[in-house]
Structure formats: structure tokens, C-alpha cells
PDB file of N, CA and C in Angstrom:
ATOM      1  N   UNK A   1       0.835  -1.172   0.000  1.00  0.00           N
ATOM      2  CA  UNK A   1       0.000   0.000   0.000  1.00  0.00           C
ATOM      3  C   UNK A   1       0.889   1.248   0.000  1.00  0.00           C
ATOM      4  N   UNK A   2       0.761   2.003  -0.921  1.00  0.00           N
ATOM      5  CA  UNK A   2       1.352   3.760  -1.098  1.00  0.00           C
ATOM      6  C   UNK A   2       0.544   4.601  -0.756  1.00  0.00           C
ATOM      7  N   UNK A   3       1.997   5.372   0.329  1.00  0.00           N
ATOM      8  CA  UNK A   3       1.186   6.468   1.419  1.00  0.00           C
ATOM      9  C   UNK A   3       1.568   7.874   0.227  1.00  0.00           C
ATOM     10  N   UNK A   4       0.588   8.593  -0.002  1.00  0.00           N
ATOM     11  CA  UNK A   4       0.377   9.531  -0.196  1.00  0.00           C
ATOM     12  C   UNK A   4       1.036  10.811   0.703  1.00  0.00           C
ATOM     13  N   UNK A   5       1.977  11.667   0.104  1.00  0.00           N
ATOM     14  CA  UNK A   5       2.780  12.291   0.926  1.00  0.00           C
ATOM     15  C   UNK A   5       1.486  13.952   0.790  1.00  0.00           C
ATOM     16  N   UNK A   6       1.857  14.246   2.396  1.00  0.00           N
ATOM     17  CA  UNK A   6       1.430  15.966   2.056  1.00  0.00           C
ATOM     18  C   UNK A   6       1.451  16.600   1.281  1.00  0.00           C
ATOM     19  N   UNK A   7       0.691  17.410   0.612  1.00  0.00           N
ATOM     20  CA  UNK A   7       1.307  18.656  -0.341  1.00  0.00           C
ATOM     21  C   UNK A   7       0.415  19.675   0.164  1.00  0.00           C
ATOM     22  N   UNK A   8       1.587  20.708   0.397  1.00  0.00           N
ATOM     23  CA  UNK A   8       1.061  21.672   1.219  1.00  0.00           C
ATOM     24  C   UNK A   8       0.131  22.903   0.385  1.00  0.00           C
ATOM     25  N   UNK A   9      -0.566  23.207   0.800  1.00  0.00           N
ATOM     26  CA  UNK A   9      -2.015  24.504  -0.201  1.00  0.00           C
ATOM     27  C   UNK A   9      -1.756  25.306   0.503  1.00  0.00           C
ATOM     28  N   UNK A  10      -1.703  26.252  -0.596  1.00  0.00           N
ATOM     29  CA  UNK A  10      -1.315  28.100  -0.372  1.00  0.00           C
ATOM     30  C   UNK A  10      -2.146  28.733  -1.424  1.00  0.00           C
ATOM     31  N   UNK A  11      -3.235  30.000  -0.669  1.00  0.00           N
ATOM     32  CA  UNK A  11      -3.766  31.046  -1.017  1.00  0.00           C
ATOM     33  C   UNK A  11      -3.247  32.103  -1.713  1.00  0.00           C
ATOM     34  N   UNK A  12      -3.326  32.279  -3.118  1.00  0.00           N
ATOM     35  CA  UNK A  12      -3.125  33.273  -3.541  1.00  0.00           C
ATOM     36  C   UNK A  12      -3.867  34.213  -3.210  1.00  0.00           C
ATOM     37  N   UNK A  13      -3.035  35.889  -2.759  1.00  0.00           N
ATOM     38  CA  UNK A  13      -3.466  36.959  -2.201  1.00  0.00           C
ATOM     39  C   UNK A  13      -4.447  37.724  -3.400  1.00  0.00           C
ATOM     40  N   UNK A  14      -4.562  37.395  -4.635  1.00  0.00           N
ATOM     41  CA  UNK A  14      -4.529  38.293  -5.840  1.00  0.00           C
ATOM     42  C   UNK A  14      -5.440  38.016  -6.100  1.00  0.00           C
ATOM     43  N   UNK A  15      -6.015  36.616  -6.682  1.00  0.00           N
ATOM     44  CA  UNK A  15      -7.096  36.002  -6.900  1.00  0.00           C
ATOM     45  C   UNK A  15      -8.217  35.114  -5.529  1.00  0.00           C
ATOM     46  N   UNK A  16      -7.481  34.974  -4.685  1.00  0.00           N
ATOM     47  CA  UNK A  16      -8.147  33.767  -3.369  1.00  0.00           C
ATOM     48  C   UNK A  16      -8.334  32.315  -4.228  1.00  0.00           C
ATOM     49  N   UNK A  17      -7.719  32.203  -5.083  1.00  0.00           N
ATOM     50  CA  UNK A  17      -7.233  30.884  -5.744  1.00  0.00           C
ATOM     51  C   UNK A  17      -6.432  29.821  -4.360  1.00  0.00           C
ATOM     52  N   UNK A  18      -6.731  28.497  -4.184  1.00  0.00           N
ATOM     53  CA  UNK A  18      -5.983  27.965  -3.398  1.00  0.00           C
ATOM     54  C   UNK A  18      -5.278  26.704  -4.681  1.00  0.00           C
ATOM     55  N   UNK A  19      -3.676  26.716  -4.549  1.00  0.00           N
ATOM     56  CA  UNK A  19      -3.267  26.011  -5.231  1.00  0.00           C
ATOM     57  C   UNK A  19      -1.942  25.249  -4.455  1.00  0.00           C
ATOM     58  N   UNK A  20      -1.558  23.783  -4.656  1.00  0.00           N
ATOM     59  CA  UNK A  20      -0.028  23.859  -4.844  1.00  0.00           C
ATOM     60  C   UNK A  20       0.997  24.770  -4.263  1.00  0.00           C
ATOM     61  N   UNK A  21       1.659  24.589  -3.402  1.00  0.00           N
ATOM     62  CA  UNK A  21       2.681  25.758  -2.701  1.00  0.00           C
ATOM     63  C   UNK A  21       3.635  25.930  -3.887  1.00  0.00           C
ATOM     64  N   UNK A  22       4.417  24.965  -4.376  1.00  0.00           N
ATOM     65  CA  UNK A  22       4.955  24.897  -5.607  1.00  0.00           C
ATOM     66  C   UNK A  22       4.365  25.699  -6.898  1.00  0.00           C
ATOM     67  N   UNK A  23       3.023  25.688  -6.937  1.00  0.00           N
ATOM     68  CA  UNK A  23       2.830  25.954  -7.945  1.00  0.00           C
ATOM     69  C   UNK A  23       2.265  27.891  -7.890  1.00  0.00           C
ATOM     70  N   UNK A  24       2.814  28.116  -6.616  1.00  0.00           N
ATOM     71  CA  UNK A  24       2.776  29.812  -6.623  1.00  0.00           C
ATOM     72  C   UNK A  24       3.796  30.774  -6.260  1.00  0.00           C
ATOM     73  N   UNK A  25       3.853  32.071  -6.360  1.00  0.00           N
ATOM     74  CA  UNK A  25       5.242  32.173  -6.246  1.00  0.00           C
ATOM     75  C   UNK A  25       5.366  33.459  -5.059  1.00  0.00           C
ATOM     76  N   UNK A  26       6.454  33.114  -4.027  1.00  0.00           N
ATOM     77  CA  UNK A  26       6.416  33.404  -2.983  1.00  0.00           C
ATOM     78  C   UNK A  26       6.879  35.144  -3.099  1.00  0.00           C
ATOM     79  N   UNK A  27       6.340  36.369  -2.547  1.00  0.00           N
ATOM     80  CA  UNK A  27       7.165  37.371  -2.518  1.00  0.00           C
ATOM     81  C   UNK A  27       7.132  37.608  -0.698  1.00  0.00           C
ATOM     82  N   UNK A  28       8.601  38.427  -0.244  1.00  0.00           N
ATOM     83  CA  UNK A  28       8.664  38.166   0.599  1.00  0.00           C
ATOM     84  C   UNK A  28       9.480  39.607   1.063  1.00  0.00           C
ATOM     85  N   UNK A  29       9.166  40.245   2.370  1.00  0.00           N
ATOM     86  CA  UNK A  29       9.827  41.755   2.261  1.00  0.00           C
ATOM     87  C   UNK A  29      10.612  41.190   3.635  1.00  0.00           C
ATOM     88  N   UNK A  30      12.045  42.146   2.940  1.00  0.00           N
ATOM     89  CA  UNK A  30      13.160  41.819   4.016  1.00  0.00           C
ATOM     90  C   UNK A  30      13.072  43.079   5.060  1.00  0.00           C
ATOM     91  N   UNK A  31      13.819  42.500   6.097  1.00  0.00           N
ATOM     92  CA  UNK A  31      14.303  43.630   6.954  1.00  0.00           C
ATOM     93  C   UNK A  31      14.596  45.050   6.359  1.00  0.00           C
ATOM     94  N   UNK A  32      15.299  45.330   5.542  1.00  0.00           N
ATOM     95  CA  UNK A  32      15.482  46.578   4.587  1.00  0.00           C
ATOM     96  C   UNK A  32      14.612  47.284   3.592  1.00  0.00           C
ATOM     97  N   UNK A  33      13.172  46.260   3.613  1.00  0.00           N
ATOM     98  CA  UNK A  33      11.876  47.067   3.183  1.00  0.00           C
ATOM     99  C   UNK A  33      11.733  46.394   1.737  1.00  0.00           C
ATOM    100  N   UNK A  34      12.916  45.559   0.904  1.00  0.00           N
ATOM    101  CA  UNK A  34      13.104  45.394  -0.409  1.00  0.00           C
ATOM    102  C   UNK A  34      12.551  44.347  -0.611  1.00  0.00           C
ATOM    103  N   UNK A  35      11.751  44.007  -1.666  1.00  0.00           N
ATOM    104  CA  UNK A  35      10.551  42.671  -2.122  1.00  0.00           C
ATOM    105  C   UNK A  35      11.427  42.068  -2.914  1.00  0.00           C
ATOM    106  N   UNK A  36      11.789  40.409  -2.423  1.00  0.00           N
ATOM    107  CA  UNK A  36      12.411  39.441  -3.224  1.00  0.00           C
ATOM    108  C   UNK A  36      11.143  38.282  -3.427  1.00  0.00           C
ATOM    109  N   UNK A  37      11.980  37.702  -4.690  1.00  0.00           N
ATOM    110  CA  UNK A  37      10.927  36.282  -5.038  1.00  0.00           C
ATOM    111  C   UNK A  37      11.843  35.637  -4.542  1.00  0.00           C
ATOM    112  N   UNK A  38      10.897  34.629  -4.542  1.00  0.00           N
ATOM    113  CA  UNK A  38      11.685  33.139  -3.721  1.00  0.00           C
ATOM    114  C   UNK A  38      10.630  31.860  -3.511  1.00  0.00           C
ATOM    115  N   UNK A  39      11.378  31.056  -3.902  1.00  0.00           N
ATOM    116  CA  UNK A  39      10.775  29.667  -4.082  1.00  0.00           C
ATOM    117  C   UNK A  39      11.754  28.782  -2.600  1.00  0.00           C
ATOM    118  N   UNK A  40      12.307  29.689  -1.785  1.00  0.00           N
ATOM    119  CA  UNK A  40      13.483  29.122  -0.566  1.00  0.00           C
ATOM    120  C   UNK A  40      12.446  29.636   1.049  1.00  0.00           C
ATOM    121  N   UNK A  41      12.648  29.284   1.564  1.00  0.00           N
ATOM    122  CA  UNK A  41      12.439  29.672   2.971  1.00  0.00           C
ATOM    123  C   UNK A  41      13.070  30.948   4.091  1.00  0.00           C
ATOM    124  N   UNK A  42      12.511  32.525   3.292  1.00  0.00           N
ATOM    125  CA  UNK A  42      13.074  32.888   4.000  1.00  0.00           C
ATOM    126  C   UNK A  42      12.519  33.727   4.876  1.00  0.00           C
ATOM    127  N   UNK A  43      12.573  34.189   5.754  1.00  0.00           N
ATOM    128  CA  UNK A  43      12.648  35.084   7.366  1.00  0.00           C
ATOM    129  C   UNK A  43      11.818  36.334   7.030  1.00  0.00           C
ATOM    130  N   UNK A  44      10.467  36.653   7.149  1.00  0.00           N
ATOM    131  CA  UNK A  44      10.309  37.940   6.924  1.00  0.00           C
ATOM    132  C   UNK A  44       8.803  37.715   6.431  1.00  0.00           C
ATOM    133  N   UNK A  45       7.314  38.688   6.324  1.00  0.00           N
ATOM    134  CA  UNK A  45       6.630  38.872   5.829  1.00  0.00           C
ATOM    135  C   UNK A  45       6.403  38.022   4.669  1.00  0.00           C
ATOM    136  N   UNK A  46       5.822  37.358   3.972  1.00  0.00           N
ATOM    137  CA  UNK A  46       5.466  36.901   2.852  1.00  0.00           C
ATOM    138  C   UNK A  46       3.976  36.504   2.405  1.00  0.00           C
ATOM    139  N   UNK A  47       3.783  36.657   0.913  1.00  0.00           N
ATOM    140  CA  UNK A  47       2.447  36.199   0.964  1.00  0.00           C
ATOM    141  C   UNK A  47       3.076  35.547  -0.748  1.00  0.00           C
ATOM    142  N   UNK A  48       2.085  34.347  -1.231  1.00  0.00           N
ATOM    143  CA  UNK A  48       1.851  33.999  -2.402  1.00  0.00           C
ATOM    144  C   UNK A  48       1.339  34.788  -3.624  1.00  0.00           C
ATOM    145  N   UNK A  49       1.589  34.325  -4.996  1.00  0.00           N
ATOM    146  CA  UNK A  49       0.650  34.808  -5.830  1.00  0.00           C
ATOM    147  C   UNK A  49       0.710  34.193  -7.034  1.00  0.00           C
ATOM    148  N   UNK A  50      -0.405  33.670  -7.775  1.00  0.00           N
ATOM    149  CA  UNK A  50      -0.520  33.079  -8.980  1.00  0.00           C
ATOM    150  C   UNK A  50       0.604  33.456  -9.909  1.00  0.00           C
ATOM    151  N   UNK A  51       1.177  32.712 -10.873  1.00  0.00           N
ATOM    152  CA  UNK A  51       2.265  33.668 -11.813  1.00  0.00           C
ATOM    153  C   UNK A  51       1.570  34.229 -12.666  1.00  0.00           C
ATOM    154  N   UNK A  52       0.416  35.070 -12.383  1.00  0.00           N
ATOM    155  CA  UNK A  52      -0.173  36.123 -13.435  1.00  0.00           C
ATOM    156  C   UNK A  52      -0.161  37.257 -13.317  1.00  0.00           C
ATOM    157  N   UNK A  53      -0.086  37.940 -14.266  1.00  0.00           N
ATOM    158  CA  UNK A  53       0.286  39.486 -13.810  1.00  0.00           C
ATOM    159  C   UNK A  53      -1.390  40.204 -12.820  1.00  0.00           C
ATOM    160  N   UNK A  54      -2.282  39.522 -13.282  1.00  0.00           N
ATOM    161  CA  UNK A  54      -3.512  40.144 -12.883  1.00  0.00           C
ATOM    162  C   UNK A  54      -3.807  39.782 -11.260  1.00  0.00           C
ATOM    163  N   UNK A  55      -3.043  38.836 -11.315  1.00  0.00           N
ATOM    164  CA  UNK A  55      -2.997  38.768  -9.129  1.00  0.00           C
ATOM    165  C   UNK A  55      -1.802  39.814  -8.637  1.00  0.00           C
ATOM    166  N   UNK A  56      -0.827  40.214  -9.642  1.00  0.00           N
ATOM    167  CA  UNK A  56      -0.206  41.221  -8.741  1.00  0.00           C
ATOM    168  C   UNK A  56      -0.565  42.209  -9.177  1.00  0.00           C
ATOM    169  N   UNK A  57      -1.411  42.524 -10.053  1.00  0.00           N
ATOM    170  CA  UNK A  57      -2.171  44.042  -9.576  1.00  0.00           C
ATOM    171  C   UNK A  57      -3.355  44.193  -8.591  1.00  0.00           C
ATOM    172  N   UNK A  58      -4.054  42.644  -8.784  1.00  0.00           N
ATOM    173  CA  UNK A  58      -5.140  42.818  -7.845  1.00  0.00           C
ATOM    174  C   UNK A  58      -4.335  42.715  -6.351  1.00  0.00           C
ATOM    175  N   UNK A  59      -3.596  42.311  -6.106  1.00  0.00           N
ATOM    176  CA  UNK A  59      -2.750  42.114  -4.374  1.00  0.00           C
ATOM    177  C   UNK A  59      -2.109  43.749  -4.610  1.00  0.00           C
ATOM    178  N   UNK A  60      -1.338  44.345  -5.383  1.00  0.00           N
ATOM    179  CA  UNK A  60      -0.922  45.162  -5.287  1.00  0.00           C
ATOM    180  C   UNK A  60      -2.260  46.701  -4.810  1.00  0.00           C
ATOM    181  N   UNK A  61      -2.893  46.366  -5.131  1.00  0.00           N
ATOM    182  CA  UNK A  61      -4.657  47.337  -4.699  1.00  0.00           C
ATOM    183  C   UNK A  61      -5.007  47.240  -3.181  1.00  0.00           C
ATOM    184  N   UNK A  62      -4.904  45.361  -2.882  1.00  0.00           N
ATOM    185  CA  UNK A  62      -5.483  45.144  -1.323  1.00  0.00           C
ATOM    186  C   UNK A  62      -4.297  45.356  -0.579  1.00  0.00           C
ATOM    187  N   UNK A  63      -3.059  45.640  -1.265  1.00  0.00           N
ATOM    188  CA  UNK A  63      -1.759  45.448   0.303  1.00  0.00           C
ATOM    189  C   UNK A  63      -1.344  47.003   0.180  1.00  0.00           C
ATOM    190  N   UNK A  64      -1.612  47.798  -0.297  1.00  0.00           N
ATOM    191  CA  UNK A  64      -0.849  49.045  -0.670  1.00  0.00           C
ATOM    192  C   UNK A  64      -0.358  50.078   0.241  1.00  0.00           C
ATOM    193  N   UNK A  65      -1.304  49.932   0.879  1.00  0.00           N
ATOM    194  CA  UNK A  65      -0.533  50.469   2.693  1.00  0.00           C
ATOM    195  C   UNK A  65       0.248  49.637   3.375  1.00  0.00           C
ATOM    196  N   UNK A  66      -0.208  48.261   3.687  1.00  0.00           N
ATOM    197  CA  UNK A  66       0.755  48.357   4.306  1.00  0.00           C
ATOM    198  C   UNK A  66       0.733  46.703   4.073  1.00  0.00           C
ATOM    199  N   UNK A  67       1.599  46.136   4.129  1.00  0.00           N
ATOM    200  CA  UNK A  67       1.795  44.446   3.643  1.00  0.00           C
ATOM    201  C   UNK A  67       2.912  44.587   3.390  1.00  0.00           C
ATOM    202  N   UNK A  68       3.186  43.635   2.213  1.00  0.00           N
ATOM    203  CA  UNK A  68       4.767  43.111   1.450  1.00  0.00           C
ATOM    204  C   UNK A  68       4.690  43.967   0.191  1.00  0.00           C
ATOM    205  N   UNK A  69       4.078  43.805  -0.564  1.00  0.00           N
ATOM    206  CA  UNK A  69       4.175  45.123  -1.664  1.00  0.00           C
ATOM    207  C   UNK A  69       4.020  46.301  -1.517  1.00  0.00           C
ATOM    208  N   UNK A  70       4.212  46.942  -0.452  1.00  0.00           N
ATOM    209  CA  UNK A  70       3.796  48.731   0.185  1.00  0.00           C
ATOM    210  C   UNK A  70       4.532  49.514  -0.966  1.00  0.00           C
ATOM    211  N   UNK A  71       5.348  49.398  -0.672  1.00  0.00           N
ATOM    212  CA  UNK A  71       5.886  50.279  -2.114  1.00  0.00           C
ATOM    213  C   UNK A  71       7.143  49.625  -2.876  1.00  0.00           C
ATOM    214  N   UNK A  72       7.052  48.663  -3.125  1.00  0.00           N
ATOM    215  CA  UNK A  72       7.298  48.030  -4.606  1.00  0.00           C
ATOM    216  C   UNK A  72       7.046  48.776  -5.780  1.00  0.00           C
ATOM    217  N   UNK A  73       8.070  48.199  -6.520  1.00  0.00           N
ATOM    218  CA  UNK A  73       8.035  48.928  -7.782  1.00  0.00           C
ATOM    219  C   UNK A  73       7.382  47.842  -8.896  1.00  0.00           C
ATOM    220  N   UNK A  74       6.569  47.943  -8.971  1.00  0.00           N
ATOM    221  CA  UNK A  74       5.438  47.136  -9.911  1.00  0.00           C
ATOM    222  C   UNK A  74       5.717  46.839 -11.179  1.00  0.00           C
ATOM    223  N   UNK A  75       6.802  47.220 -12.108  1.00  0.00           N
ATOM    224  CA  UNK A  75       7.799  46.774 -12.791  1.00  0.00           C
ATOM    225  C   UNK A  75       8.438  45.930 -12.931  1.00  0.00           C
ATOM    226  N   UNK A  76       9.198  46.468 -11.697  1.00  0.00           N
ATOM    227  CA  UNK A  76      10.237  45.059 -11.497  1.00  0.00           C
ATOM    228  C   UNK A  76       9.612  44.030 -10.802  1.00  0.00           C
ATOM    229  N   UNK A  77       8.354  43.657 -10.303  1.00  0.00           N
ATOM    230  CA  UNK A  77       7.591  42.524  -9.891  1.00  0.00           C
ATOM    231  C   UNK A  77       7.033  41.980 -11.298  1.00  0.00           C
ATOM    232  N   UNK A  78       6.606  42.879 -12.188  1.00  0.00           N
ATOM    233  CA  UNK A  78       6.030  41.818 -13.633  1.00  0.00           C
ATOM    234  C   UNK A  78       7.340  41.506 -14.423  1.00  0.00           C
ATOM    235  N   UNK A  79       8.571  42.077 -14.296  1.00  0.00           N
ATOM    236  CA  UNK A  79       9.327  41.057 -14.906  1.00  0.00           C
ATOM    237  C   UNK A  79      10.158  40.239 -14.604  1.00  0.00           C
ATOM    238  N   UNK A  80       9.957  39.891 -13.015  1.00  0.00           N
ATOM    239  CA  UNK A  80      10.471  39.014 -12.223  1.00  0.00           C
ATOM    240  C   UNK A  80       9.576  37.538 -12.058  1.00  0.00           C
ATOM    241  N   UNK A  81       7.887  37.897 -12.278  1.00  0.00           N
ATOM    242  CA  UNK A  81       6.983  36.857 -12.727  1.00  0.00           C
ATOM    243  C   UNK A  81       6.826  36.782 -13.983  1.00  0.00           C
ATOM    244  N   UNK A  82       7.443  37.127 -14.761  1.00  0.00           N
ATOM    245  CA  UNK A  82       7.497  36.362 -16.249  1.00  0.00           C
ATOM    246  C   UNK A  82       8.762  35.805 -16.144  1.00  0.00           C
ATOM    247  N   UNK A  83       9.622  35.939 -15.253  1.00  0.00           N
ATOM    248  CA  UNK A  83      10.914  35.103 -15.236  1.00  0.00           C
ATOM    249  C   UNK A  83      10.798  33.436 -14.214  1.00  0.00           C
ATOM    250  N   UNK A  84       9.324  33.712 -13.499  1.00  0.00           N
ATOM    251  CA  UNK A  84       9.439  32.646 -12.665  1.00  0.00           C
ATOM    252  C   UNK A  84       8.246  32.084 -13.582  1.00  0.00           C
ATOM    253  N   UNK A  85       7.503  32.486 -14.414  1.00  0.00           N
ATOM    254  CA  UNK A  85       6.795  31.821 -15.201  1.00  0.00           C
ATOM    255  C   UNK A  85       7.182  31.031 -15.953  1.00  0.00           C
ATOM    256  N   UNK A  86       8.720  31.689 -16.708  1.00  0.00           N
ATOM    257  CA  UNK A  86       8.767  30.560 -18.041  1.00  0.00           C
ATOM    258  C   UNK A  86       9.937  29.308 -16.962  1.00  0.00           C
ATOM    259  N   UNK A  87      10.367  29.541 -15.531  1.00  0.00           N
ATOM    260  CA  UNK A  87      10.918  28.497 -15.124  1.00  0.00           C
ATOM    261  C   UNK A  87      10.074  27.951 -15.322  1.00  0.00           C
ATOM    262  N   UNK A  88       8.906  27.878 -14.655  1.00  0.00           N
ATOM    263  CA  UNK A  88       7.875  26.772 -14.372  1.00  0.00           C
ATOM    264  C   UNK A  88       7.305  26.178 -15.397  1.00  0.00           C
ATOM    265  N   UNK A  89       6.771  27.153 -17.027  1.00  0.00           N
ATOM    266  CA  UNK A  89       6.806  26.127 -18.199  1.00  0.00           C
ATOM    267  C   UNK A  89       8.128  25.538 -18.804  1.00  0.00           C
ATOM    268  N   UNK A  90       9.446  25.416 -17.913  1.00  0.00           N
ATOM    269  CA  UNK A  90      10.494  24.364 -18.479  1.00  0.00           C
ATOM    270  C   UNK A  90      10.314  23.255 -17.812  1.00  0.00           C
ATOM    271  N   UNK A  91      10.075  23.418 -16.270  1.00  0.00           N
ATOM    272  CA  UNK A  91       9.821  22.014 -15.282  1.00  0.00           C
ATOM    273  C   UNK A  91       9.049  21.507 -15.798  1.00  0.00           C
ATOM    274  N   UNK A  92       8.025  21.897 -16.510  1.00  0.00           N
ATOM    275  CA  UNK A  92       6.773  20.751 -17.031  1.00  0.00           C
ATOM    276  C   UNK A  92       6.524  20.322 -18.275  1.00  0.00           C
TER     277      UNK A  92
END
């Protein structure tokens, strides 16, 4: 008999989509205020988001005071998710 391992579900902030932890992509604000992506475990504020540009404008609307995208530069977040997009259409 095969045990079925966990897979952990994470809420996208953008849409309220629940998907795959893997299959969303983590942004995360450091101590120094600066928004990194990351698919690693790190220390600090974070929330998920679909790799579509239309969940980080819709999250970018609900967090804008005050969250992980407060003042991000919304630029460099859409071409940092078209960079974690086409990873994810090579893995598959």
C-alpha cells in the first residue's frame, strides 16, 4: 500500500485561488523594506501569488498600505513573474 505524501495549499493573495505551494510564487519583504521572489524559505513577511500578472495588480490594490508590496516597484515585480513563469513552463 502507497502512502500519499502531504502537499502543502497556499492562497493566492490576488485572486483567493488555493493552489499547490509549488505551484505559486512566494514574494517576501526583508528587513530593509526590499521585495524578493523566492521559491526558498526565507525570514520575513510573505504572501503567495498566482504567476499572473492580474494577481499582482489585484494584491498590489489590497496590500498598498501596508503588507509586502507597500511600495514596490510594480515593474520590477512583472518582470520578475514572467521570469518565474517561463521556469515553471520548463519544469513541465
Amino acid at each position: 500500500m502507497k502512502f500519499q505524501r502531504h502537499v502543502p495549499i497556499r492562497m493566492c493573495v490576488g485572486c483567493g485561488n488555493r493552489r499547490k505551494k509549488g505551484d505559486l510564487i512566494r514574494f517576501v519583504r526583508g528587513g530593509s523594506g526590499s521585495v524578493s521572489i523566492t521559491s526558498e524559505n526565507l525570514a520575513g513577511r510573505g504572501i503567495y501569488l498566482c504567476p499572473d500578472l492580474a494577481c499582482l495588480f489585484a494584491a498590489s490594490k489590497k496590500m498598498r498600505r501596508t503588507g509586502v508590496l507597500g511600495s514596490a516597484d510594480i515593474a520590477v515585480l512583472r518582470s520578475r513573474i514572467a521570469k518565474e513563469r517561463e521556469k515553471q513552463e520548463e519544469k513541465e
